[in-house]
Protein backbone atom coordinates (compact mmCIF):
# COMPACT_ATOMS: atom_id res chain seq x y z
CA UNK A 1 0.00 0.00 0.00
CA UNK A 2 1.49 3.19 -1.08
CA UNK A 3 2.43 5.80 2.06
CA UNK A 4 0.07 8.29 1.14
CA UNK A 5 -3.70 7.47 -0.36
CA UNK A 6 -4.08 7.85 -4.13
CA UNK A 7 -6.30 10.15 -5.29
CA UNK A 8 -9.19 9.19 -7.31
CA UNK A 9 -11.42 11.69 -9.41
CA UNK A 10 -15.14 10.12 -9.78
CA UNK A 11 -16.27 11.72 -12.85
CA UNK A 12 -20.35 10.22 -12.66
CA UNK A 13 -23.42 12.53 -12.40
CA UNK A 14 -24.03 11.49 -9.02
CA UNK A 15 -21.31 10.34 -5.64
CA UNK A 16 -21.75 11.02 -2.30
CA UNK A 17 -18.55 12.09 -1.19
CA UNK A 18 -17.24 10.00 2.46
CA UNK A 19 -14.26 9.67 3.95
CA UNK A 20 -12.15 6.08 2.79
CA UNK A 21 -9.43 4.44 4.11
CA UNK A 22 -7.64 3.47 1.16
CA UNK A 23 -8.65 6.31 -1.38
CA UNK A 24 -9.18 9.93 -1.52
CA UNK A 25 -12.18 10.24 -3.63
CA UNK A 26 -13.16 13.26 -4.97
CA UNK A 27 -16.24 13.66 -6.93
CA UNK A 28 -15.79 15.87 -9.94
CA UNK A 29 -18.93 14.90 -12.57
CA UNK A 30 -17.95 15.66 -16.23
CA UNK A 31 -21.54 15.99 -17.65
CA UNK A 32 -24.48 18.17 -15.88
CA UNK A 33 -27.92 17.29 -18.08
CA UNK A 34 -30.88 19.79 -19.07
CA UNK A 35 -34.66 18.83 -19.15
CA UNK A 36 -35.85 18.74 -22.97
CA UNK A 37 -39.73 19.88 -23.93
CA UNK A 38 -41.65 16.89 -25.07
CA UNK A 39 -45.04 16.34 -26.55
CA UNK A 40 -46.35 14.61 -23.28
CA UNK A 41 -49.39 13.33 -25.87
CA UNK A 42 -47.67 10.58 -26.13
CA UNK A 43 -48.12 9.42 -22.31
CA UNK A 44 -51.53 8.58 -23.36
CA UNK A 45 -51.02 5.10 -25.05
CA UNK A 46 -50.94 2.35 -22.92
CA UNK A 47 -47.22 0.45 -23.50
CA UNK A 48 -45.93 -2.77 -23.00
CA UNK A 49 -43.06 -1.48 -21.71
CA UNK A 50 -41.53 1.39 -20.47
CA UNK A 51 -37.59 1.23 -20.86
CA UNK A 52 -35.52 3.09 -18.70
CA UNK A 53 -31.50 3.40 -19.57
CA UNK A 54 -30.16 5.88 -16.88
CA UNK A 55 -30.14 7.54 -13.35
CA UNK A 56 -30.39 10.90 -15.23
CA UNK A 57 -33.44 9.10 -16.98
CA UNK A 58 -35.17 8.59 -13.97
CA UNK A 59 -34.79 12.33 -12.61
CA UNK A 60 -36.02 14.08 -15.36
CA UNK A 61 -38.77 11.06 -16.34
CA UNK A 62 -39.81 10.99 -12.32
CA UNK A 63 -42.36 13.82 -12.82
CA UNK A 64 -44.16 12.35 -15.59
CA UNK A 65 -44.64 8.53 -14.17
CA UNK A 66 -47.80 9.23 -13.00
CA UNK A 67 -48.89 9.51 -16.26
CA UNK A 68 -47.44 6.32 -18.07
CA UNK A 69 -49.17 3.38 -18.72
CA UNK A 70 -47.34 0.32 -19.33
CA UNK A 71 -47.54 -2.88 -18.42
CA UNK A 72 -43.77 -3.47 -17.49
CA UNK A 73 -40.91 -1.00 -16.68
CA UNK A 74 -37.10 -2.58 -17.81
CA UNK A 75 -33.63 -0.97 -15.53
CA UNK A 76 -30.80 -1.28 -17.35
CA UNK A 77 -28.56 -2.45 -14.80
CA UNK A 78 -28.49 -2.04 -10.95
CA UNK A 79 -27.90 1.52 -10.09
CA UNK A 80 -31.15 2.88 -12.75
CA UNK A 81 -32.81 0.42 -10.62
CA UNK A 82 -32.20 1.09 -7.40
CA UNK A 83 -33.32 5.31 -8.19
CA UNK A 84 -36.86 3.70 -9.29
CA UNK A 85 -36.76 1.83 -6.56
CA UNK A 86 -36.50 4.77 -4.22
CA UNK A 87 -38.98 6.16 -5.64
CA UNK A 88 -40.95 3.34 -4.95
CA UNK A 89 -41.28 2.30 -8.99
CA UNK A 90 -40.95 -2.06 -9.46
CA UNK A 91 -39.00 -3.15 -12.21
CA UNK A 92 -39.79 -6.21 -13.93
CA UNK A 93 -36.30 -6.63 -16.12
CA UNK A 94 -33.12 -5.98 -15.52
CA UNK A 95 -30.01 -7.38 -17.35
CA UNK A 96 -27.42 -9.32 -15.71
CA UNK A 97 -25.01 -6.77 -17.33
CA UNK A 98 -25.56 -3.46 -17.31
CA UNK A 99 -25.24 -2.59 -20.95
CA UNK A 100 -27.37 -1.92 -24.19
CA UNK A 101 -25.66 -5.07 -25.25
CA UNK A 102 -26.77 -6.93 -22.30
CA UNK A 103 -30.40 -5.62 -22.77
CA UNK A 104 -30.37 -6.88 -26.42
CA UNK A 105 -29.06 -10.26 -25.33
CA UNK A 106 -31.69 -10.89 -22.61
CA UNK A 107 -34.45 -8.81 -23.09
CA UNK A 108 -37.37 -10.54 -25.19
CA UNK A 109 -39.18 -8.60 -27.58
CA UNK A 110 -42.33 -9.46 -29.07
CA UNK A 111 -43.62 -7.78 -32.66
CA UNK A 112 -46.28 -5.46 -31.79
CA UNK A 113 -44.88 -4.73 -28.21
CA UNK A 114 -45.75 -0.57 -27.78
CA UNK A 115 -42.00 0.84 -26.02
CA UNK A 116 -41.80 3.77 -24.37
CA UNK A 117 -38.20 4.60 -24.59
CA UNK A 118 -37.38 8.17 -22.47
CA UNK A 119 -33.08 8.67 -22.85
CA UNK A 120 -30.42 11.76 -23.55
CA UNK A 121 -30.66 12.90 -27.10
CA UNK A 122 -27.12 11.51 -27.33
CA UNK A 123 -28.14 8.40 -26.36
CA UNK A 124 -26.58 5.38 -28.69
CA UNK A 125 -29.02 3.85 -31.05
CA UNK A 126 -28.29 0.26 -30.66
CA UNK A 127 -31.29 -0.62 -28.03
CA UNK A 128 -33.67 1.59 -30.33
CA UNK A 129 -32.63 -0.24 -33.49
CA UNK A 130 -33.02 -3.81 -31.82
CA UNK A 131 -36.34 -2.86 -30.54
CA UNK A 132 -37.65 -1.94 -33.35
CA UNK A 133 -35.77 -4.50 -35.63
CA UNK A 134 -37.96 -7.21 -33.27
CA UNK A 135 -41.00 -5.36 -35.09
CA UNK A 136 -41.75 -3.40 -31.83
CA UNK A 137 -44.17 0.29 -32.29
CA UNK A 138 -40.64 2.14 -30.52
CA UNK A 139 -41.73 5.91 -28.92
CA UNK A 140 -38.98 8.15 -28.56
CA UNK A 141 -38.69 10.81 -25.91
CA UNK A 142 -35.25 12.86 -26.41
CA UNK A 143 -35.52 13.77 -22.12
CA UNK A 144 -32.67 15.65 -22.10
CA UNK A 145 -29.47 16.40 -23.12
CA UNK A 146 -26.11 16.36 -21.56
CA UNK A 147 -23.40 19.28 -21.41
CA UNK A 148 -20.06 19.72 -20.07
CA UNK A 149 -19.67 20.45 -16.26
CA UNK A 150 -17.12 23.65 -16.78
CA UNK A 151 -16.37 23.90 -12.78
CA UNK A 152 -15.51 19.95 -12.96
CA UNK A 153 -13.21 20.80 -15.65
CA UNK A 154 -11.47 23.69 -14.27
CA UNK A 155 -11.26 21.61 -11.03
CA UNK A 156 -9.65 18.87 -12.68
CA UNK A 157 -6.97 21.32 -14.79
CA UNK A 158 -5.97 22.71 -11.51
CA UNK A 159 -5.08 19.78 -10.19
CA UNK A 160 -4.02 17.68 -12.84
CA UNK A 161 -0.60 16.59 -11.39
CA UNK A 162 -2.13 15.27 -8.09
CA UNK A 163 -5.18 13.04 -9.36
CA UNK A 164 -3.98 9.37 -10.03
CA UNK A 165 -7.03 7.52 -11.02
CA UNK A 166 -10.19 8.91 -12.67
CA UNK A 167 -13.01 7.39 -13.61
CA UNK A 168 -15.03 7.34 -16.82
CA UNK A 169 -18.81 5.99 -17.28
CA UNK A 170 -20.03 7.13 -20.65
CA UNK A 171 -18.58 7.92 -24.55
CA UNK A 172 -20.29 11.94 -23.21
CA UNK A 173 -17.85 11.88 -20.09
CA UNK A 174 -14.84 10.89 -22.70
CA UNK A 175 -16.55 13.92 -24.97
CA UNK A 176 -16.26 16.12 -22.05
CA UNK A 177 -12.92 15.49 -21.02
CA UNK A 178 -10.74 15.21 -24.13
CA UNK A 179 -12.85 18.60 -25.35
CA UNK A 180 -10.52 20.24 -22.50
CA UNK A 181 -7.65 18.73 -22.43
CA UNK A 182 -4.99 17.25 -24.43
CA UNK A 183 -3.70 13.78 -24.42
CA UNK A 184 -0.37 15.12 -23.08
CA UNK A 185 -2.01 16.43 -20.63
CA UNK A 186 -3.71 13.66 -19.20
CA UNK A 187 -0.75 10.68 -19.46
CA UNK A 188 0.02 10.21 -15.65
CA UNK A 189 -3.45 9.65 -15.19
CA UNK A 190 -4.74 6.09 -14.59
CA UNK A 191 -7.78 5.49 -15.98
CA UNK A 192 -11.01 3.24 -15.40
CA UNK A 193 -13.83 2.88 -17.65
CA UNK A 194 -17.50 1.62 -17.25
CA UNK A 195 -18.24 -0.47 -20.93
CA UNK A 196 -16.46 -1.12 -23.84
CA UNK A 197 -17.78 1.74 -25.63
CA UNK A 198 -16.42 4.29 -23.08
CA UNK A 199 -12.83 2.69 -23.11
CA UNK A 200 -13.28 2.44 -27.06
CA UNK A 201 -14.49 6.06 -26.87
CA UNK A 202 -11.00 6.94 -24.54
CA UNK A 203 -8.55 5.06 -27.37
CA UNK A 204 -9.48 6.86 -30.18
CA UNK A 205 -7.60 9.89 -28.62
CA UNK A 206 -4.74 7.52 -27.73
CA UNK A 207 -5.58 6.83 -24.05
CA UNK A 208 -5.90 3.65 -22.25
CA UNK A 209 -8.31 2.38 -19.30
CA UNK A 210 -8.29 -0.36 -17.44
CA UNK A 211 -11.63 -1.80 -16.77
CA UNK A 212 -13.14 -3.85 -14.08
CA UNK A 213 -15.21 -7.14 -14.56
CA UNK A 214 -18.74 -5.38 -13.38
CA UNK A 215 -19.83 -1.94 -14.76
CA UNK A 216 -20.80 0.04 -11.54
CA UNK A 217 -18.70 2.11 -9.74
CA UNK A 218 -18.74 0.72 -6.96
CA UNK A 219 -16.72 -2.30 -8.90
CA UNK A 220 -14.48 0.42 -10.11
CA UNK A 221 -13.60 1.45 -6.43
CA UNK A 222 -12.96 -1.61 -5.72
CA UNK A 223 -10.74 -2.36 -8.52
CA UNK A 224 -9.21 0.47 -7.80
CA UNK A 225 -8.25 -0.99 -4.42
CA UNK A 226 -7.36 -4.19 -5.45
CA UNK A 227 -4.81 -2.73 -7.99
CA UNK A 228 -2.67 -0.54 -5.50
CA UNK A 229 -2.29 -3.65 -2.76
């Protein structure tokens, strides 16, 4: 264990910042989101399911819930689960892993099924595609959209030479940072990535991430952890 703690830069929307006895965790979100105007018309059709891809999805969705009909809701992995659930919201699917990948793999869709499908207007189109590919009626909300977090950014440049690990969740959060900074900049930095697309996303500007077996971060803490004893 090294003499004094590493310091590790959490780059997600949300982290509740505690003390840790291995780490000094500092949370320093790359993307902030904005609400988008929708035609809330379509909250009128009774779905099969209502498909839910994101934390951020549930915030800005949360105030319209009591207006969906559908007969199932799907999380797409643990942490978009656990915000329903605290909102007292039941989910009837949830992937083993926590990717649009995994949803495609294990999520059956029937032809006809009516989807619901609230995300970020940057959202990848894969699960769209599939859905609709399985002969699903697919309706679209773009919820909001995602911008770069300029006091994260300036926190990070002032502090560049002290942060040795910092984590990235999303292809945006790669957006964000490499938007800022240059790859120079950022070599003595260890990074770890949530999904193959974000570390695909982080080597196209000739950076490297090492990435844990489970996408949460709570995997990537503990990676982080495991990698410094």
């Amino acid at each position: 264990m090294p003499a004094s703690k590493p310091v590790v830069y959490v780059t997600q929307s949300t982290f509740e910042e505690a003390p840790d006895d291995d780490l000094t965790l500092v949370h320093a979100p790359l993307i902030t989101t904005e609400s988008l105007p929708f035609d809330t018309d379509v909250l009128k059709t009774q779905y099969t399911w209502l498909v839910m891809t994101s934390k951020n999805t549930v915030k800005h969705f949360l105030p319209y819930f009591k207006e969906v009909q559908a007969d199932k809701i799907s999380s797409i992995g643990a942490k978009t689960t656990e915000a329903l659930n605290m909102h007292g919201i039941d989910v009837d699917f949830e992937p083993s892993t926590y990717t649009q990948e995994g949803f495609i793999e294990e999520c059956t869709i029937h032809p006809g099924d009516k989807i619901l499908y609230p995300a970020s207007s940057q959202k990848r189109p894969l699960m769209r595609d599939y859905m609709r590919d399985r002969g699903a009626d697919v309706t679209e909300i773009e919820l909001y959209y995602p911008k770069v977090h300029e006091g994260s950014i300036e926190r990070i440049r002032d502090n560049l030479g002290t942060i040795d690990y910092l984590t990235l969740s999303s292809p945006s959060a790669v957006e964000s940072l490499m938007g800022n900074f240059t790859k120079e900049e950022l070599k003595d930095i260890h990074f770890i990535a949530i999904g193959h697309v974000t570390e695909t996303r982080l080597n196209k500007y000739g950076l490297t991430a090492s990435k844990p077996e489970h996408e949460t971060l709570g995997h990537m803490i503990n990676f982080i952890k495991e990698s410094i004893q």
